[in-house]
Protein backbone atom coordinates (compact mmCIF):
# COMPACT_ATOMS: atom_id res chain seq x y z
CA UNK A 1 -86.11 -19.15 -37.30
CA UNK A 2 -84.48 -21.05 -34.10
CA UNK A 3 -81.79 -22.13 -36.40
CA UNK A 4 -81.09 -18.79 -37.04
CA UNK A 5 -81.02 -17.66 -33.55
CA UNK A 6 -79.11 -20.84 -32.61
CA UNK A 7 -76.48 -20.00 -35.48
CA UNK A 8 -76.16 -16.15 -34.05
CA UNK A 9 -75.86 -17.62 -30.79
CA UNK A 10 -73.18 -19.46 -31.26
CA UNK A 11 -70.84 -17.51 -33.74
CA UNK A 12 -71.77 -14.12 -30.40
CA UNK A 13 -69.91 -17.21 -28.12
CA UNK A 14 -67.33 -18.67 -30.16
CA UNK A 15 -66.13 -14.33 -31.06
CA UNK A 16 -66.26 -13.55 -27.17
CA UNK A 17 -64.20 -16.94 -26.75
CA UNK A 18 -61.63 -15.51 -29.31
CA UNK A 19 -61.22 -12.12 -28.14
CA UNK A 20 -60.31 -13.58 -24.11
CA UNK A 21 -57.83 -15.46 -25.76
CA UNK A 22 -55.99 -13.05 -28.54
CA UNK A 23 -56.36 -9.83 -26.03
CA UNK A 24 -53.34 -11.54 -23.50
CA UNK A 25 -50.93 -10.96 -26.15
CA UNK A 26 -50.99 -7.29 -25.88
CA UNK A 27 -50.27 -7.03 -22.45
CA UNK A 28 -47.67 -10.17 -22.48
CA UNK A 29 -45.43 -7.82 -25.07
CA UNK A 30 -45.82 -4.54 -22.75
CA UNK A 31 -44.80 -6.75 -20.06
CA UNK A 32 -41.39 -7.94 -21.97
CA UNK A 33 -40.52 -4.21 -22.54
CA UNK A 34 -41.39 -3.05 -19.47
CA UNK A 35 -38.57 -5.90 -18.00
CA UNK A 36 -36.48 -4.94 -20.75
CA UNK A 37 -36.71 -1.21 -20.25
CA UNK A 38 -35.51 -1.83 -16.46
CA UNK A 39 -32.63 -3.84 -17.51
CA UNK A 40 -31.41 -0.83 -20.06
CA UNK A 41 -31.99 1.64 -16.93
CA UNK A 42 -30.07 -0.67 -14.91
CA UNK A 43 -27.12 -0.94 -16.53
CA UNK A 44 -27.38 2.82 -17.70
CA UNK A 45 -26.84 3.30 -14.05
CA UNK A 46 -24.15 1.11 -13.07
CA UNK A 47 -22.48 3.28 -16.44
CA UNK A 48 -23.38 5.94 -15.06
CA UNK A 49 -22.09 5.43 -11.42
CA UNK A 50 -18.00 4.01 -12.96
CA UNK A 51 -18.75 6.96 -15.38
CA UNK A 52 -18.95 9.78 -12.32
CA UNK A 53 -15.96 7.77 -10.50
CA UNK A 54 -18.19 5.83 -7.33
CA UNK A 55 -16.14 2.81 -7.44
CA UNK A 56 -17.87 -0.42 -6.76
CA UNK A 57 -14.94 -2.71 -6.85
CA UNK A 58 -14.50 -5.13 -4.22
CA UNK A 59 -10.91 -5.84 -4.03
CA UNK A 60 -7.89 -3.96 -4.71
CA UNK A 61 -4.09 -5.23 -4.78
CA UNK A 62 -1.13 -2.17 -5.26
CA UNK A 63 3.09 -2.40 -4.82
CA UNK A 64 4.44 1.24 -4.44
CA UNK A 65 7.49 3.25 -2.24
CA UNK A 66 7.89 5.41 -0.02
CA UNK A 67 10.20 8.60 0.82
CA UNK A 68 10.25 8.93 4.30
CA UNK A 69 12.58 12.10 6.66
CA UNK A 70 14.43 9.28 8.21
CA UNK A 71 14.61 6.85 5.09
CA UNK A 72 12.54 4.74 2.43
CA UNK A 73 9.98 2.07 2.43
CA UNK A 74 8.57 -0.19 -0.11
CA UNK A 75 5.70 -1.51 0.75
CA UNK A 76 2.41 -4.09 -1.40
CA UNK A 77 -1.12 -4.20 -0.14
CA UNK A 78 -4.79 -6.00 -0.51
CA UNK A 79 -7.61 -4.41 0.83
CA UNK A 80 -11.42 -5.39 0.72
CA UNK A 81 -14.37 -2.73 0.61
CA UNK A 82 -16.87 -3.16 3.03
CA UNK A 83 -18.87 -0.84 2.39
CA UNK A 84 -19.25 2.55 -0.08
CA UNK A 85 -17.51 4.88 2.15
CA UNK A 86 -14.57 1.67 3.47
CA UNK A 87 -12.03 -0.55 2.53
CA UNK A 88 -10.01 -2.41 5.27
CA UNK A 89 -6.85 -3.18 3.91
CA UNK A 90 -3.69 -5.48 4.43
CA UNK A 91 -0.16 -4.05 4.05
CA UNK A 92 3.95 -5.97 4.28
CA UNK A 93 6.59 -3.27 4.03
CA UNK A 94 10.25 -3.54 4.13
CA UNK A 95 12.31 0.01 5.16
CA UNK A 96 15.39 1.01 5.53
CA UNK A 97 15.69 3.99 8.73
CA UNK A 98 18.12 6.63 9.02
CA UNK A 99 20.04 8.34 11.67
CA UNK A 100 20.34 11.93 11.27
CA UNK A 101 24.10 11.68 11.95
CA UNK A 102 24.85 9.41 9.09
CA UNK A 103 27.01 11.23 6.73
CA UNK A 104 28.88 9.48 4.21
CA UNK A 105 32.55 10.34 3.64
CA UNK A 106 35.61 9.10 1.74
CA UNK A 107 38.09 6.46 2.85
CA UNK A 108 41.31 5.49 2.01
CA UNK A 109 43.12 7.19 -1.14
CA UNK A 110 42.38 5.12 -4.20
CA UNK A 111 39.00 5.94 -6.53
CA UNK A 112 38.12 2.28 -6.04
CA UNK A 113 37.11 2.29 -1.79
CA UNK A 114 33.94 3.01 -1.22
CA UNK A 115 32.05 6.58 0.61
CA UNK A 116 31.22 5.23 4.26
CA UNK A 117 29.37 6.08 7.47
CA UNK A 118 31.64 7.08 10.24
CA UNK A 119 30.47 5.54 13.58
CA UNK A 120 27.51 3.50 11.84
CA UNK A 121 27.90 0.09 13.93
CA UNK A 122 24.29 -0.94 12.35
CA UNK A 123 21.62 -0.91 9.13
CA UNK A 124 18.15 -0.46 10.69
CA UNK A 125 15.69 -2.53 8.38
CA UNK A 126 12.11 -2.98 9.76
CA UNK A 127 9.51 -5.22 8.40
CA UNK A 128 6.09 -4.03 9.10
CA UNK A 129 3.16 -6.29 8.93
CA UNK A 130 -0.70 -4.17 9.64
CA UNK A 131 -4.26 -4.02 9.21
CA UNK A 132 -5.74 -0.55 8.36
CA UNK A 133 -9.31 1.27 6.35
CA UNK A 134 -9.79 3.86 4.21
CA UNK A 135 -12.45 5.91 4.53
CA UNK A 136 -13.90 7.78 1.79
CA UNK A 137 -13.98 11.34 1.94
CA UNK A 138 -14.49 13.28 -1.45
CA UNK A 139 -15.53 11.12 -4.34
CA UNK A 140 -14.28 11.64 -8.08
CA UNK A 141 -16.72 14.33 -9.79
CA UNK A 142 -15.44 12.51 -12.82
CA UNK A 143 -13.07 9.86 -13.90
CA UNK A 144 -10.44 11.94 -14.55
CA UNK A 145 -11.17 13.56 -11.27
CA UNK A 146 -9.36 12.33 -7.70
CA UNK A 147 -10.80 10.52 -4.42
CA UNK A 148 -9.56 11.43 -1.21
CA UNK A 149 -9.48 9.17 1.06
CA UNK A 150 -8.28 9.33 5.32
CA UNK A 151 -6.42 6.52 6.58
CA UNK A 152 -5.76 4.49 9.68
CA UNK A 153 -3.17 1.72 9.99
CA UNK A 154 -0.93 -0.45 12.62
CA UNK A 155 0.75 -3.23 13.33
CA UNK A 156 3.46 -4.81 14.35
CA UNK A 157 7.26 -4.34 12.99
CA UNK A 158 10.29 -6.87 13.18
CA UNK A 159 13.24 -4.34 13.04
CA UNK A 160 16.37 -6.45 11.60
CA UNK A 161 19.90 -5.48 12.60
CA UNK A 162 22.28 -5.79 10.17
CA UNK A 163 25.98 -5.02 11.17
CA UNK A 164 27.59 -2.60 9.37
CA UNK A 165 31.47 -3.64 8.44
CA UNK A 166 34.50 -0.82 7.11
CA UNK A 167 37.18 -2.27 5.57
CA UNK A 168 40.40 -0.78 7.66
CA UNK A 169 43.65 -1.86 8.03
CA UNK A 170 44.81 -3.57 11.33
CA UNK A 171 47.70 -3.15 13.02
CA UNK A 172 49.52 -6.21 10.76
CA UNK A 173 49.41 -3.54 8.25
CA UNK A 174 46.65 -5.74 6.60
CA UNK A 175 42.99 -4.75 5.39
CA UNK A 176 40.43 -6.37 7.10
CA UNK A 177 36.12 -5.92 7.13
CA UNK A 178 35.61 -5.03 10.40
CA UNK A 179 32.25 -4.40 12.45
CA UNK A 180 31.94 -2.01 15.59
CA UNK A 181 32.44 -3.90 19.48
CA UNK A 182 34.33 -2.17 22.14
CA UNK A 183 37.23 -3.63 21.72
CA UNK A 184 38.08 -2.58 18.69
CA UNK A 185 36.72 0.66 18.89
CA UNK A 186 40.05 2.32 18.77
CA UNK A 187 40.19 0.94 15.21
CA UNK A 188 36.82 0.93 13.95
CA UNK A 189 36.52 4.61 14.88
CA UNK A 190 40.23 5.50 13.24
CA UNK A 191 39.61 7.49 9.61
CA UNK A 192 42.93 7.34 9.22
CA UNK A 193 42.83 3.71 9.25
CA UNK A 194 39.61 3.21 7.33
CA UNK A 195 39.49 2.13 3.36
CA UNK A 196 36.11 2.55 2.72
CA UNK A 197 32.60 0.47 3.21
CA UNK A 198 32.92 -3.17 3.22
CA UNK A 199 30.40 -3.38 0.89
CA UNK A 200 26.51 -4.18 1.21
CA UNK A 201 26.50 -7.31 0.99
CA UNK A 202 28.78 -8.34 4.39
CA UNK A 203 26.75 -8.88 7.77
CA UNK A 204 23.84 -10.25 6.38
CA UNK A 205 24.62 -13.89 8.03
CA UNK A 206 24.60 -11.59 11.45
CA UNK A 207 21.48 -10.34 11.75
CA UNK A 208 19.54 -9.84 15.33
CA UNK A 209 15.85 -8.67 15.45
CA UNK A 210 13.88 -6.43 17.48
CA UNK A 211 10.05 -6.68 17.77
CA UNK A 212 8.09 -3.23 18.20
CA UNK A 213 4.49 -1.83 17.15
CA UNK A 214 3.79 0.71 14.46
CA UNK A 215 0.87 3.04 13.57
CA UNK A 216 0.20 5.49 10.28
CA UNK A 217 -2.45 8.27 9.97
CA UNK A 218 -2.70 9.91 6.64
CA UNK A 219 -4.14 10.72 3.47
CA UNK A 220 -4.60 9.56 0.04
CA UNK A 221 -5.22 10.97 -3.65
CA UNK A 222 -6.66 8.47 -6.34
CA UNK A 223 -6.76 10.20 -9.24
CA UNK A 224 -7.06 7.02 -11.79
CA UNK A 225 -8.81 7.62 -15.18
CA UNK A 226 -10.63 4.68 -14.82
CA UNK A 227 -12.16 2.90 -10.88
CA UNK A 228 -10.12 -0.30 -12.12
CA UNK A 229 -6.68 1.20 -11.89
CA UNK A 230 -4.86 2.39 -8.93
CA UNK A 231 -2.85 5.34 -8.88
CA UNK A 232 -2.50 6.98 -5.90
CA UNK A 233 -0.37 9.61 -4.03
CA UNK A 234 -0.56 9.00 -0.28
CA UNK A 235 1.44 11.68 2.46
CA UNK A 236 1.07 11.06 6.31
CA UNK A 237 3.13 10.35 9.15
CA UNK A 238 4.06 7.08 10.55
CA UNK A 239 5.24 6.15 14.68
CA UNK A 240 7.15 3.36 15.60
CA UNK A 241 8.18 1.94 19.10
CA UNK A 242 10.91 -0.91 19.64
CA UNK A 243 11.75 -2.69 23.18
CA UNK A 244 14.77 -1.46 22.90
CA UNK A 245 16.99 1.20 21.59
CA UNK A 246 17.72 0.37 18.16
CA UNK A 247 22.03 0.96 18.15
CA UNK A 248 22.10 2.83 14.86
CA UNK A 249 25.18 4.66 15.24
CA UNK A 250 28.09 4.32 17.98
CA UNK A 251 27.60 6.88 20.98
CA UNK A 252 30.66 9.16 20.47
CA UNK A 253 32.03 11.01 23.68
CA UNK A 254 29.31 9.95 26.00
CA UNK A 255 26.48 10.84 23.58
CA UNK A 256 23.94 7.71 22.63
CA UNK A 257 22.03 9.31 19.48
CA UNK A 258 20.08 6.13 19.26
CA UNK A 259 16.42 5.89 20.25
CA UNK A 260 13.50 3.57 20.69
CA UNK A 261 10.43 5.61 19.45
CA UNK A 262 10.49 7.09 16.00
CA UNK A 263 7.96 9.54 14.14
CA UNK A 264 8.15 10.58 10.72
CA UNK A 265 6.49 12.03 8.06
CA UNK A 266 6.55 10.53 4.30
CA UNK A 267 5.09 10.84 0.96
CA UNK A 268 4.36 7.74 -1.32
CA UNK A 269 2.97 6.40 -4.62
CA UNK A 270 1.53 3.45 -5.46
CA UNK A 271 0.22 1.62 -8.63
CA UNK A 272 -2.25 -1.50 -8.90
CA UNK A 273 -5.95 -2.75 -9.72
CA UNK A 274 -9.41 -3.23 -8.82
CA UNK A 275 -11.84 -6.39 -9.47
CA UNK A 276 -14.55 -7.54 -8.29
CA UNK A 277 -15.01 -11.18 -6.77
CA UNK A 278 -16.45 -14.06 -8.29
């Protein structure tokens, strides 16, 4: 009879001792698809947030141009998000500015001479250099909807003087490219002894440089398919401010139509890419 006991005994142990270790399983597989649950929700969620257009990029790089009321720019920028709503950015444009007196005309009598700028002594080319943000202000509903974006941006500008040359003919009864100074004014400012534009090319070994500051408020449209792509419309307006009068055109009859401060508005477009750093 002990044996018996001692045989029931043992096989009641030797059962309990089985079921502590075979019920861990269970629990060890929930476990693994409760982790692997999470990871699909996860990543249904990052979908879902590229999907609705809340870009999570970290860097962006974009060329584009721009039409501005006194001229044209073209312009390529890197910026860095720092946050959901910002992106500081880095921008190098090269323009071209305008006087609103420029006018170009016909020279000469052959087909071949060039249109030119009466009383144009200089080409106006600034090279802008700034630091700026964007700050999110309407997010895409969708990807094929558009962000808006406000921004802010300055810097400073190098504005490079390029003489402007007509080709004229001098009193040798010779043509010549000739730029503006006062003492040839009396030539320079003849149309009946201008040809025609020297050509663009000509003054480029003259060039003289004025520093100045810049500043741009504005706004911008995204309205990429897909967060990686940039496509953007941008409109705004822009101030500039030189240390000097920037000699744009020849003051005719004692009136100096150059200035040192210029505002404008502009419109621009721009195309480029978004990744995120390694």
């Amino acid at each position: 009879m002990k044996k018996i006991y001692l045989i029931l005994f043992l096989a009641t142990l030797s059962g309990g001792l089985f079921a502590q270790t075979t019920t861990p399983a269970p629990a060890s597989k929930a476990q693994k698809e409760k982790e692997k649950e999470q990871r699909k929700l996860k990543k249904i969620a990052i979908f879902r947030e590229q999907e609705e257009g809340e870009n999570v990029f970290q860097r962006d790089f974009s060329a584009g141009a721009r039409l501005n009321t006194d001229g044209w720019s073209g312009f390529v920028e890197k910026g860095y998000r720092k946050s959901r709503k910002k992106v500081t950015y880095f921008q190098l444009e090269f323009s071209e500015k305008k006087n609103n007196k420029e006018y170009k005309q016909s020279g000469g009598y052959s087909f071949t001479q060039r249109p030119y700028i009466f009383g144009k002594q200089n080409n106006f080319y600034p090279v802008k250099l700034g630091i700026g943000q964007r700050y999110l202000i309407g997010g895409k509903a969708n990807k094929n909807g558009v962000e808006v974006d406000a921004i802010y941006y300055g810097g400073l500008s190098l504005g490079l003087l390029k003489p402007y040359y007509v080709n004229v003919q001098d009193p040798a009864g010779d043509n010549i490219d000739l730029k503006y100074s006062p003492e040839n004014a009396n030539l320079f400012l003849n149309k009946d002894k201008i040809n025609g534009a020297a050509g663009f090319g000509k003054g480029w070994g003259n060039l003289s440089v004025v520093p100045g500051a810049h500043a741009k408020l504005g706004l911008r449209f995204d309205w990429a398919h897909f967060n990686e792509v940039v496509s953007a419309l941008e409109i705004g307006v822009n101030a500039e401010m030189y240390t000097k009068k920037i000699p744009i055109m020849v003051p005719v009859n004692g009136t100096d139509y150059n200035k040192q401060f210029f505002f404008n508005a502009y419109v621009g477009i721009q195309f480029g890419k978004r990744w995120n750093k390694r």
